[in-house]
PDB file of N, CA and C in Angstrom:
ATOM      1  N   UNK A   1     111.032 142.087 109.935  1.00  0.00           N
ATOM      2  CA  UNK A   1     110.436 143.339 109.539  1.00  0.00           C
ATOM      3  C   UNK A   1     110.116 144.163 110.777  1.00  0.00           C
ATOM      4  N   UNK A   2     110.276 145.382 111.083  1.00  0.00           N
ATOM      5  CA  UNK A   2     110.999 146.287 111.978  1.00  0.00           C
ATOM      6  C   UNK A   2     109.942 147.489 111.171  1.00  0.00           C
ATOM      7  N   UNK A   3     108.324 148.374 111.574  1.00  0.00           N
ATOM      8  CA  UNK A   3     108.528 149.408 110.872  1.00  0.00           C
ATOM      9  C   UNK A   3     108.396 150.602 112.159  1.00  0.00           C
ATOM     10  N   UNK A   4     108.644 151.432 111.813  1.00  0.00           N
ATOM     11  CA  UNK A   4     108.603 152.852 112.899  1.00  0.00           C
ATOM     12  C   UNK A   4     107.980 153.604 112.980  1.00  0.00           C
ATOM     13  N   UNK A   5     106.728 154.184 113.215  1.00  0.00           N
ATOM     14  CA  UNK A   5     105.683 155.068 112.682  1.00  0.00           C
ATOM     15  C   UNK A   5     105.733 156.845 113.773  1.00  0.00           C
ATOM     16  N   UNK A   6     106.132 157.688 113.461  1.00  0.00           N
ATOM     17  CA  UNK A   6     105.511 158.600 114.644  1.00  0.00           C
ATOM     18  C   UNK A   6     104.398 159.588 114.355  1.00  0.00           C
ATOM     19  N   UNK A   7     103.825 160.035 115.080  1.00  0.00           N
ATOM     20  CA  UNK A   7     102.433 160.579 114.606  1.00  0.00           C
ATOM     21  C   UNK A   7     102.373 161.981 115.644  1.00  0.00           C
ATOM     22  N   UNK A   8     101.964 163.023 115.213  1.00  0.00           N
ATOM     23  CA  UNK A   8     101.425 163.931 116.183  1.00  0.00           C
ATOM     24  C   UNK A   8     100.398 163.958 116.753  1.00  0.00           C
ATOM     25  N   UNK A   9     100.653 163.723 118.412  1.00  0.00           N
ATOM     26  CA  UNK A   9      99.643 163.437 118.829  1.00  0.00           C
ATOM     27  C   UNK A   9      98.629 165.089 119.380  1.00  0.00           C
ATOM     28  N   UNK A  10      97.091 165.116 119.741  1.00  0.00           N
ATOM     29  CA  UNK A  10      96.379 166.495 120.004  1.00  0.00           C
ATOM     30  C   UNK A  10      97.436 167.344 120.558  1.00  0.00           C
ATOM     31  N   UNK A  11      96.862 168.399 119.993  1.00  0.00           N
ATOM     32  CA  UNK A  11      97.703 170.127 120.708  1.00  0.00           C
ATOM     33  C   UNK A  11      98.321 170.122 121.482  1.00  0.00           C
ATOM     34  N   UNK A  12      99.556 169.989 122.167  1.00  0.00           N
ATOM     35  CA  UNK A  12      99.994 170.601 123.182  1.00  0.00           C
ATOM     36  C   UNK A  12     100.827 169.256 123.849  1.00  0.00           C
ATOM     37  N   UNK A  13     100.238 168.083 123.462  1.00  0.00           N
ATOM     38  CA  UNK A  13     101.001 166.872 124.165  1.00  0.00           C
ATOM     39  C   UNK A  13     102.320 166.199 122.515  1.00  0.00           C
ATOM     40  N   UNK A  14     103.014 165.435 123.629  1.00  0.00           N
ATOM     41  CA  UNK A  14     104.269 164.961 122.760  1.00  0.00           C
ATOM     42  C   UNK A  14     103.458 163.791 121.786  1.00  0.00           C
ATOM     43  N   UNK A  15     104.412 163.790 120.435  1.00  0.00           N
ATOM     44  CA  UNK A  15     104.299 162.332 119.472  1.00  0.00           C
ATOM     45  C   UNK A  15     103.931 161.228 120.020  1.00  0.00           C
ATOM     46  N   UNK A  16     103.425 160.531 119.334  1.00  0.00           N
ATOM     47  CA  UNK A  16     103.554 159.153 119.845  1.00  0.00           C
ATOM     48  C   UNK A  16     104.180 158.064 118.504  1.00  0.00           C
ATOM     49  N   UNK A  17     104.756 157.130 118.965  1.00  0.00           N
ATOM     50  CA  UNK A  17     105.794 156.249 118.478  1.00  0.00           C
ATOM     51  C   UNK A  17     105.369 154.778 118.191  1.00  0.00           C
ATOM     52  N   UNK A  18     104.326 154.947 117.032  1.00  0.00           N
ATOM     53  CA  UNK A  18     104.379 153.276 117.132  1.00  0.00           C
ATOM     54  C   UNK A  18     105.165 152.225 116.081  1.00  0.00           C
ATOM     55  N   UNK A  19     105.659 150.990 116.520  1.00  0.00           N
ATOM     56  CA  UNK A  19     106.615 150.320 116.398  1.00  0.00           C
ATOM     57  C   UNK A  19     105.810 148.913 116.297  1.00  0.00           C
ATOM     58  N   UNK A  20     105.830 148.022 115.019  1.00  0.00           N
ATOM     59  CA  UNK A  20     105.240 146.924 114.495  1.00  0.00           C
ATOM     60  C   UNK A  20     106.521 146.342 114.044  1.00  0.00           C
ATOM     61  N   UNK A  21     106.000 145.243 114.025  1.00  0.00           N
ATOM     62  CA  UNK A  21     106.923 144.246 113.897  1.00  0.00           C
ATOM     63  C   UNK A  21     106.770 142.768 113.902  1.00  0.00           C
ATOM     64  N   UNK A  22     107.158 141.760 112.685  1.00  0.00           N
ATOM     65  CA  UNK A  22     106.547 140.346 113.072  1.00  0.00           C
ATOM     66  C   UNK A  22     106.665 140.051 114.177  1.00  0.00           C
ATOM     67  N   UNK A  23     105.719 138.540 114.589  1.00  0.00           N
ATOM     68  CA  UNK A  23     105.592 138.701 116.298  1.00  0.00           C
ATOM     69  C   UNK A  23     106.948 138.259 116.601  1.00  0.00           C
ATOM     70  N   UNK A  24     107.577 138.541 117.784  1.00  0.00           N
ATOM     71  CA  UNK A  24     108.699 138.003 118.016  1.00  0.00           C
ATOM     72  C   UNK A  24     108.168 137.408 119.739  1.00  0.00           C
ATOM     73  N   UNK A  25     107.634 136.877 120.095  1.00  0.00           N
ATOM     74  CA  UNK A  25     106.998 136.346 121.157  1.00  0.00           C
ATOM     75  C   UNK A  25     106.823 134.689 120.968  1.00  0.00           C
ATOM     76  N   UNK A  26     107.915 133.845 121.679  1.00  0.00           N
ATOM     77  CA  UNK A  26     107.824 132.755 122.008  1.00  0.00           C
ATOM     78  C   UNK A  26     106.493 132.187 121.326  1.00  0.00           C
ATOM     79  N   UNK A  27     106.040 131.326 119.971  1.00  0.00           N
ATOM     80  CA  UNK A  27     104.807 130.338 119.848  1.00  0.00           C
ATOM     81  C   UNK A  27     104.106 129.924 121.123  1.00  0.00           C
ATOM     82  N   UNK A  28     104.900 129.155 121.827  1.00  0.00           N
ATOM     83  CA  UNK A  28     104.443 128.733 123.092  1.00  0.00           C
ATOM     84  C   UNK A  28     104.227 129.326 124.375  1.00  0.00           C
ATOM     85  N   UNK A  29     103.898 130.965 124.134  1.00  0.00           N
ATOM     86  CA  UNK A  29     103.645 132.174 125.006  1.00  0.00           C
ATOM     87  C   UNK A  29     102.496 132.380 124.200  1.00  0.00           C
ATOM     88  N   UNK A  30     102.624 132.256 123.182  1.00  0.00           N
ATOM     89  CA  UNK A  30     101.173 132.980 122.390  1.00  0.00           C
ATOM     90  C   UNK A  30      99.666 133.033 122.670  1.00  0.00           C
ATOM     91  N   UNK A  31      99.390 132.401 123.353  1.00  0.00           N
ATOM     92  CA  UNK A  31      97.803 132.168 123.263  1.00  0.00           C
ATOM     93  C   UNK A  31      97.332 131.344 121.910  1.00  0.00           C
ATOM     94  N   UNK A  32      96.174 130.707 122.055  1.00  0.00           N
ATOM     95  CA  UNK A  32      95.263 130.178 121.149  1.00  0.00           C
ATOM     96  C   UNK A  32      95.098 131.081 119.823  1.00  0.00           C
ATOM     97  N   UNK A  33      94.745 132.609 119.811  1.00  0.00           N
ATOM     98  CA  UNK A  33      94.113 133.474 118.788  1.00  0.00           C
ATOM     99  C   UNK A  33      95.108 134.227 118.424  1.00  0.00           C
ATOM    100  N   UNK A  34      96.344 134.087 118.068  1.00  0.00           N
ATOM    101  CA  UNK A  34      97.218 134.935 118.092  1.00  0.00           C
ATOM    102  C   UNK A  34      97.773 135.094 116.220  1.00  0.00           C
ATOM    103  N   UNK A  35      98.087 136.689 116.206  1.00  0.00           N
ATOM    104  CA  UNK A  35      98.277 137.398 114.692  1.00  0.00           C
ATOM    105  C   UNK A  35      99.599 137.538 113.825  1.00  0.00           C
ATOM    106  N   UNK A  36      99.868 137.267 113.122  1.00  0.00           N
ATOM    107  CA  UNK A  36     101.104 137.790 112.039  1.00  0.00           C
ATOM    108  C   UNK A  36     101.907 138.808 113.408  1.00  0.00           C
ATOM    109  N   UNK A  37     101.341 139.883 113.067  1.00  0.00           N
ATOM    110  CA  UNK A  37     102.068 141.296 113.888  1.00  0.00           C
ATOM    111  C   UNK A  37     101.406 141.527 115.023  1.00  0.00           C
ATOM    112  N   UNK A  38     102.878 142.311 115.549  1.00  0.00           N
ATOM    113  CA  UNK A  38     102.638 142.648 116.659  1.00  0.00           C
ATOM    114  C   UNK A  38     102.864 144.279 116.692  1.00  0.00           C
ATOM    115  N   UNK A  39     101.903 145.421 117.454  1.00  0.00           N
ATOM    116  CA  UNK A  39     102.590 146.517 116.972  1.00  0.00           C
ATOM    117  C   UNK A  39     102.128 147.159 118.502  1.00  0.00           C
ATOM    118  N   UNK A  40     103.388 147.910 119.305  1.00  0.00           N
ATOM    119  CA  UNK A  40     103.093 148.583 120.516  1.00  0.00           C
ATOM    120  C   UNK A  40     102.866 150.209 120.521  1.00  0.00           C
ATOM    121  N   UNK A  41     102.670 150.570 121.342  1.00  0.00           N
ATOM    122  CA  UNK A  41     101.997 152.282 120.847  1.00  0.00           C
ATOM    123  C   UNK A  41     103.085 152.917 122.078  1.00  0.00           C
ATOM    124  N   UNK A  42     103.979 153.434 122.079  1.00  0.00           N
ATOM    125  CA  UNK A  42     104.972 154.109 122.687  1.00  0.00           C
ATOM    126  C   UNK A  42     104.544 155.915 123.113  1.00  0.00           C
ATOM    127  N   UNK A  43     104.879 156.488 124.331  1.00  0.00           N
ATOM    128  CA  UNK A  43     105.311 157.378 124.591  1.00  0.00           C
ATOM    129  C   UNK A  43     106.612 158.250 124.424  1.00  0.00           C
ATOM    130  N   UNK A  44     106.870 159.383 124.678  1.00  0.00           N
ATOM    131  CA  UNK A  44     108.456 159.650 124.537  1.00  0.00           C
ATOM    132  C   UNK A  44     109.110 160.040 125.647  1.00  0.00           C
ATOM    133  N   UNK A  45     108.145 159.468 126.396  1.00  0.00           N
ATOM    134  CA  UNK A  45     108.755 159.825 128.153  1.00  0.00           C
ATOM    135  C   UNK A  45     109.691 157.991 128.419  1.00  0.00           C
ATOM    136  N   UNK A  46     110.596 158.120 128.651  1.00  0.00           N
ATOM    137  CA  UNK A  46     111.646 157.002 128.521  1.00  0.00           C
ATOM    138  C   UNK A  46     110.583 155.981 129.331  1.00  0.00           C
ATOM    139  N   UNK A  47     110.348 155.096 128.345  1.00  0.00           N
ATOM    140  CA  UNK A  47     110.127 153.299 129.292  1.00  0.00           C
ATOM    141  C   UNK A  47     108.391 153.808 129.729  1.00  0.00           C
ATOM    142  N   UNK A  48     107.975 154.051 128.482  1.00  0.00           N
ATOM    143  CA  UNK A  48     106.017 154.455 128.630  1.00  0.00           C
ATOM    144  C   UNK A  48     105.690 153.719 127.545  1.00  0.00           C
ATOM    145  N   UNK A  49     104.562 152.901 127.929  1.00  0.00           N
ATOM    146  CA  UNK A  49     104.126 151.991 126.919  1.00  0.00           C
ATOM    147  C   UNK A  49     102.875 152.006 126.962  1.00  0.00           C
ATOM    148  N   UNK A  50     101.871 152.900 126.069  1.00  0.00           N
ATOM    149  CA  UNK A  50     100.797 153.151 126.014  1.00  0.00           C
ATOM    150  C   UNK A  50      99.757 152.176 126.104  1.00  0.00           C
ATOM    151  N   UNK A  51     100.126 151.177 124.972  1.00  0.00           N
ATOM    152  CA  UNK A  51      99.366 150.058 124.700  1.00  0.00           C
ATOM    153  C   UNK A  51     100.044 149.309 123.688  1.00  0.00           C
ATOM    154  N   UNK A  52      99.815 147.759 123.690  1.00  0.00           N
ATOM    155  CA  UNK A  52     100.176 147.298 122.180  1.00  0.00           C
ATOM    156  C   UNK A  52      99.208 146.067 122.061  1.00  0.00           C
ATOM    157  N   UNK A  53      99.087 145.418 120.557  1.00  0.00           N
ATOM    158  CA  UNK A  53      98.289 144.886 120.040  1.00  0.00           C
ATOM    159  C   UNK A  53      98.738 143.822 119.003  1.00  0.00           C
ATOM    160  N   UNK A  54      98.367 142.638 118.691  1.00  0.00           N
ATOM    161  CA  UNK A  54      98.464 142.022 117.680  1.00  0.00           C
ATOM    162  C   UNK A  54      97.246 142.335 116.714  1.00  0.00           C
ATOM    163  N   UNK A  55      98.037 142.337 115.366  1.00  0.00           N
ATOM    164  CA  UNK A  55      97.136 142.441 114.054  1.00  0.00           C
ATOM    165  C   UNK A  55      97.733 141.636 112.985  1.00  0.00           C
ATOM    166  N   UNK A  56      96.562 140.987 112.401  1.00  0.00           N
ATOM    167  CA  UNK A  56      96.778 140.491 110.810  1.00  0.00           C
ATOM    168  C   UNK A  56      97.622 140.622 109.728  1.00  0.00           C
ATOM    169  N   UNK A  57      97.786 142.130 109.796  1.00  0.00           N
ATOM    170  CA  UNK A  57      98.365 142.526 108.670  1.00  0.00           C
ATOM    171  C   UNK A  57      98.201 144.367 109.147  1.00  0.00           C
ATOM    172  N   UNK A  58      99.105 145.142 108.246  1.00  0.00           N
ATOM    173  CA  UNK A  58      99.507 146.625 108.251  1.00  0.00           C
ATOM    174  C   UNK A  58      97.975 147.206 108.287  1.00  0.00           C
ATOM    175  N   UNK A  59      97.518 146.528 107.460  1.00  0.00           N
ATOM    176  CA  UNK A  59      95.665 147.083 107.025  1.00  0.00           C
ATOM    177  C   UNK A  59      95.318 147.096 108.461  1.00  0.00           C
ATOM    178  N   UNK A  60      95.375 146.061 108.940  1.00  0.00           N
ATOM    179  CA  UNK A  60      94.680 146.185 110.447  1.00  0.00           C
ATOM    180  C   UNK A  60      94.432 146.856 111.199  1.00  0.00           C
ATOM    181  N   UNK A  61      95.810 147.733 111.501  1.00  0.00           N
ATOM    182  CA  UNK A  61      96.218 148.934 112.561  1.00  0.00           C
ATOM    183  C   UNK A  61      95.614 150.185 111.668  1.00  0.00           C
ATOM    184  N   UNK A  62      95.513 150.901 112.521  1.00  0.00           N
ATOM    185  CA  UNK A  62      94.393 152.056 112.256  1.00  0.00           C
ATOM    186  C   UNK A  62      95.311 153.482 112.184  1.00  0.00           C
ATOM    187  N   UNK A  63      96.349 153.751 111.521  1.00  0.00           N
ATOM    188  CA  UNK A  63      97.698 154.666 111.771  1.00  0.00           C
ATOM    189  C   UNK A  63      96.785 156.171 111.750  1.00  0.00           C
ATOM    190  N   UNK A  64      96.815 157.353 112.467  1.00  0.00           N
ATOM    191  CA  UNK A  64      95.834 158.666 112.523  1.00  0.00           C
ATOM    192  C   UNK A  64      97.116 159.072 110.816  1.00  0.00           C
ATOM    193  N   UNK A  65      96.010 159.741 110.705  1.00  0.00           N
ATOM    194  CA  UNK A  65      96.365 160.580 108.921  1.00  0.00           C
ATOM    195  C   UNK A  65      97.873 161.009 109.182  1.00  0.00           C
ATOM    196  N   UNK A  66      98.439 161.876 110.266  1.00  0.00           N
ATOM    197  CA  UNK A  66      99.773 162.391 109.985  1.00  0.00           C
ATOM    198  C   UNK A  66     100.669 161.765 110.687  1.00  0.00           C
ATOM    199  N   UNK A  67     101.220 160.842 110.184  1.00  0.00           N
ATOM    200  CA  UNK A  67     102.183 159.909 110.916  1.00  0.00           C
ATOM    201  C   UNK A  67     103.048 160.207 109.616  1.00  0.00           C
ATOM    202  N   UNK A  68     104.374 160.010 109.955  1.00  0.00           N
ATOM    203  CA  UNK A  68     106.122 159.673 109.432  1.00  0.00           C
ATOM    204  C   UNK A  68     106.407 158.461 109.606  1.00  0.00           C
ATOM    205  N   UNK A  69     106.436 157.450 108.504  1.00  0.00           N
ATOM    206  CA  UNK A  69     107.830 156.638 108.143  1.00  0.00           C
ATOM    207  C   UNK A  69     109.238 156.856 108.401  1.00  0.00           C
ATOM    208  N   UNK A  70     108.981 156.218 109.551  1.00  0.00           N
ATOM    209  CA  UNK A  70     111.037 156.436 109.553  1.00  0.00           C
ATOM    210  C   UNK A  70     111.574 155.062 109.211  1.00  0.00           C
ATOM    211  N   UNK A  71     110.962 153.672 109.334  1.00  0.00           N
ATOM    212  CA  UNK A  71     111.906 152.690 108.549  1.00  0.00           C
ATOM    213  C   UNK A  71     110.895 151.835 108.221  1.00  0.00           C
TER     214      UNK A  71
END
C-alpha cells in the first residue's frame, strides 16, 4: 500500500507531498517501538525531505484540511 497525499502549503510557498506507505524498513533496523506505517513529508525542490514518521494507522497522521488524493 503506496498512498500520495499533496496539500497546499501557507501563501506564497510550494505544496508539500506526503507519501505513506506500509513500513518497508528491514524488521531488524526497526527499533523496539516501531508502527504499521511509515509516512515521509516531502518538498518539491528535488531530493528535500522535510520530515517523516511512523504511525499506527491513516487516523494517526494529522493530513491539513486541503490535501489531494492522487493514489
Amino acid at each position: 500500500m503506496v498512498q500520495v497525499v499533496v496539500a497546499c502549503a501557507p501563501e506564497g510557498s510550494p505544496p508539500l507531498v506526503y507519501v505513506v506507505s506500509e513500513m518497508q524498513v528491514p524488521e531488524k533496523r526497526r527499533g523496539e517501538n516501531n508502527e504499521r506505517l511509515m509516512f515521509v513529508l516531502y518538498g518539491t525542490a528535488p531530493g528535500v525531505i522535510i520530515t517523516g514518521y511512523q504511525a499506527s494507522s491513516m487516523d494517526a497522521i494529522n493530513f491539513p484540511e486541503n490535501v489531494r488524493w492522487l493514489r
